[in-house]
N, C-alpha and C. Protein backbone atom coordinates (compact mmCIF):
# COMPACT_ATOMS: atom_id res chain seq x y z
N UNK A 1 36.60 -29.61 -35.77
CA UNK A 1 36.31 -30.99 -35.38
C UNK A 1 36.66 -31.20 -33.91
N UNK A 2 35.32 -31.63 -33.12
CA UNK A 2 36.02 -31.63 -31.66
C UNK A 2 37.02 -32.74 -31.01
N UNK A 3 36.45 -33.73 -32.12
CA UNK A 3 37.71 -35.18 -31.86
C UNK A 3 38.91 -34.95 -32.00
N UNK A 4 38.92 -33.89 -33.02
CA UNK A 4 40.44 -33.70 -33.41
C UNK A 4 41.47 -32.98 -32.64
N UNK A 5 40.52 -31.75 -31.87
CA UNK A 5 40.99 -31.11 -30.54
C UNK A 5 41.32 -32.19 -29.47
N UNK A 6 40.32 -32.84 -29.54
CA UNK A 6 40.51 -33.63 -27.90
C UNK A 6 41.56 -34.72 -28.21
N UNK A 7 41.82 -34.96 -29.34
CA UNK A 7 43.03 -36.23 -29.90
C UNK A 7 44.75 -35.14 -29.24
N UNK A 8 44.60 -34.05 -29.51
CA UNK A 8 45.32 -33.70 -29.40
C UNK A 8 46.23 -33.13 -28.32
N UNK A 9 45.02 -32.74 -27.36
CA UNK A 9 45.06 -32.71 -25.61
C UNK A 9 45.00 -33.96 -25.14
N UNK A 10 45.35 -35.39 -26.01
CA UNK A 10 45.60 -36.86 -25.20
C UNK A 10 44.87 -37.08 -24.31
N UNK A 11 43.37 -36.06 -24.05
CA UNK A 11 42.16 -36.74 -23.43
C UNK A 11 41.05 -37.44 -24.25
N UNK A 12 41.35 -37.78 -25.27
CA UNK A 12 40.48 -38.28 -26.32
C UNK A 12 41.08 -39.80 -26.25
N UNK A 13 40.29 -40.50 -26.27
CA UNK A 13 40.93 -42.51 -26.38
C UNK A 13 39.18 -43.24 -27.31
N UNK A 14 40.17 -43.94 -28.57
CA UNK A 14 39.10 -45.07 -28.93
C UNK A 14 38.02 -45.64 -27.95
N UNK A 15 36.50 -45.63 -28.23
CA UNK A 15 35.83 -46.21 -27.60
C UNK A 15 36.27 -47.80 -28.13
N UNK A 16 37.29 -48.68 -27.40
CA UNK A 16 37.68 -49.65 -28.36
C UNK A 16 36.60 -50.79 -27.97
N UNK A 17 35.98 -51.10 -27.11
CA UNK A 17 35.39 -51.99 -27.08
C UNK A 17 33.84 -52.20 -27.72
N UNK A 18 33.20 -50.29 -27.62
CA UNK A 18 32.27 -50.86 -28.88
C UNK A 18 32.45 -51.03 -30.08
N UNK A 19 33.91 -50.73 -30.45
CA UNK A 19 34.35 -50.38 -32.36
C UNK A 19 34.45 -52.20 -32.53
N UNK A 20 35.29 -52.53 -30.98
CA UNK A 20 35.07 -54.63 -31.82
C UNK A 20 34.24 -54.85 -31.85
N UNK A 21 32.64 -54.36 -31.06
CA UNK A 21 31.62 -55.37 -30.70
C UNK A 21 30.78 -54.92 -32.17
N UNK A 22 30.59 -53.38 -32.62
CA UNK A 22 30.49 -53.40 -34.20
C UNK A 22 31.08 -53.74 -35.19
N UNK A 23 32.54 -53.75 -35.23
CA UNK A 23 33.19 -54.71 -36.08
C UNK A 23 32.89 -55.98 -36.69
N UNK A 24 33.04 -56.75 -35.48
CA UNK A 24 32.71 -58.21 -35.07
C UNK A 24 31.25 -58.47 -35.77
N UNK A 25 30.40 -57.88 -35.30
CA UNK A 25 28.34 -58.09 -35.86
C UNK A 25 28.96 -57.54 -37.24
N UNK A 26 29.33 -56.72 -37.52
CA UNK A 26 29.31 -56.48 -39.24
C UNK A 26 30.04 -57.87 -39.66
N UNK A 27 31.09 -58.14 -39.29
CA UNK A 27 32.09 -59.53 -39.87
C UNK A 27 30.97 -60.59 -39.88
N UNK A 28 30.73 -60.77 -38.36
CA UNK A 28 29.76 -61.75 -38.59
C UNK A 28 28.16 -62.20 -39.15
N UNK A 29 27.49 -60.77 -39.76
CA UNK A 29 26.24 -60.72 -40.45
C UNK A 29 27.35 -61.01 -41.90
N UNK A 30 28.08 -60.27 -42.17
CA UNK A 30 28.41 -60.70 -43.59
C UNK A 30 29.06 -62.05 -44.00
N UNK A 31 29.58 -62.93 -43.23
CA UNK A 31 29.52 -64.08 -43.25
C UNK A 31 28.75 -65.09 -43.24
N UNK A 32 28.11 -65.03 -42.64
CA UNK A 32 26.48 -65.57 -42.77
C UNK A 32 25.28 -65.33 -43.65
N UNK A 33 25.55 -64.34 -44.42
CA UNK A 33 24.99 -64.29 -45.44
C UNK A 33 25.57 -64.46 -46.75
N UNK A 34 26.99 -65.44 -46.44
CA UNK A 34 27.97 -66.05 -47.95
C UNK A 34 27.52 -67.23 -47.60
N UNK A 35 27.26 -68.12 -48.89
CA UNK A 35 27.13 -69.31 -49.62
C UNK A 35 28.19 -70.30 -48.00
N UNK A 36 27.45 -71.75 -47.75
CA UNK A 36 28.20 -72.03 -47.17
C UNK A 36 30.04 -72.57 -47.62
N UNK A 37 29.85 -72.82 -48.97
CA UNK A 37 31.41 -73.27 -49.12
C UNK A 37 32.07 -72.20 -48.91
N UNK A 38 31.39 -71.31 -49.13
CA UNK A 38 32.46 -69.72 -49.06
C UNK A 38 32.40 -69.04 -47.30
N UNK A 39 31.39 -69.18 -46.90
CA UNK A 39 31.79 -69.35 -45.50
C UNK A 39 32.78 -70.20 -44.32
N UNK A 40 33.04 -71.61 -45.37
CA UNK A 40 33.74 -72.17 -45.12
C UNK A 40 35.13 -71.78 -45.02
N UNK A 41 35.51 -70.78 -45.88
CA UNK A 41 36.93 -70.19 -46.04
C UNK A 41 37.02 -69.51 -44.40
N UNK A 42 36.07 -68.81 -44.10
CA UNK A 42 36.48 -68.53 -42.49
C UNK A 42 36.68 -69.78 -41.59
N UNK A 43 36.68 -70.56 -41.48
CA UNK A 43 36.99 -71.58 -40.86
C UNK A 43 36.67 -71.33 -39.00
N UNK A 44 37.23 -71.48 -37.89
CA UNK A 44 36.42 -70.95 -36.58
C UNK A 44 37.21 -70.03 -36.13
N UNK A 45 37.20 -68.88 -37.28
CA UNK A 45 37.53 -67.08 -37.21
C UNK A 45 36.47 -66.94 -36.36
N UNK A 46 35.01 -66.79 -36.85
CA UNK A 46 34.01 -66.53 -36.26
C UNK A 46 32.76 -67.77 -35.76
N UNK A 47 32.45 -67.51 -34.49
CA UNK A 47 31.20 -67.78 -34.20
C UNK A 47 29.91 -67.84 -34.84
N UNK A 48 29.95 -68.93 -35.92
CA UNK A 48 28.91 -68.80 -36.45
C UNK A 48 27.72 -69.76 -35.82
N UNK A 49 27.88 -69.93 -34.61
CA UNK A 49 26.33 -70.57 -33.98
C UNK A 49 25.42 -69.85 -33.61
N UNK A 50 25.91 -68.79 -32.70
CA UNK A 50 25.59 -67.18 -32.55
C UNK A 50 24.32 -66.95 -33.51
């Protein structure tokens, strides 16, 4: 596994900013596709105007 090499020579780092920006679109497609009272439980976690 080459990630696992390069994790280990501490030249390997999380791509962290696309893992939130996919995070985030998964959180927020699956919220938007719950019932609104149950979307309601997120309360303004997420951007749902977007």
């Amino acid at each position: 596994m080459k990630w696992a090499r390069e994790e280990q020579t501490k030249q390997w780092e999380w791509p962290v900013d696309e893992l939130t920006d996919a995070i985030f679109g998964y959180a927020l497609a699956f919220v938007k596709a719950l019932p609104p009272t149950q979307a309601a439980w997120f309360g303004g976690i997420l951007d749902l105007r977007s």
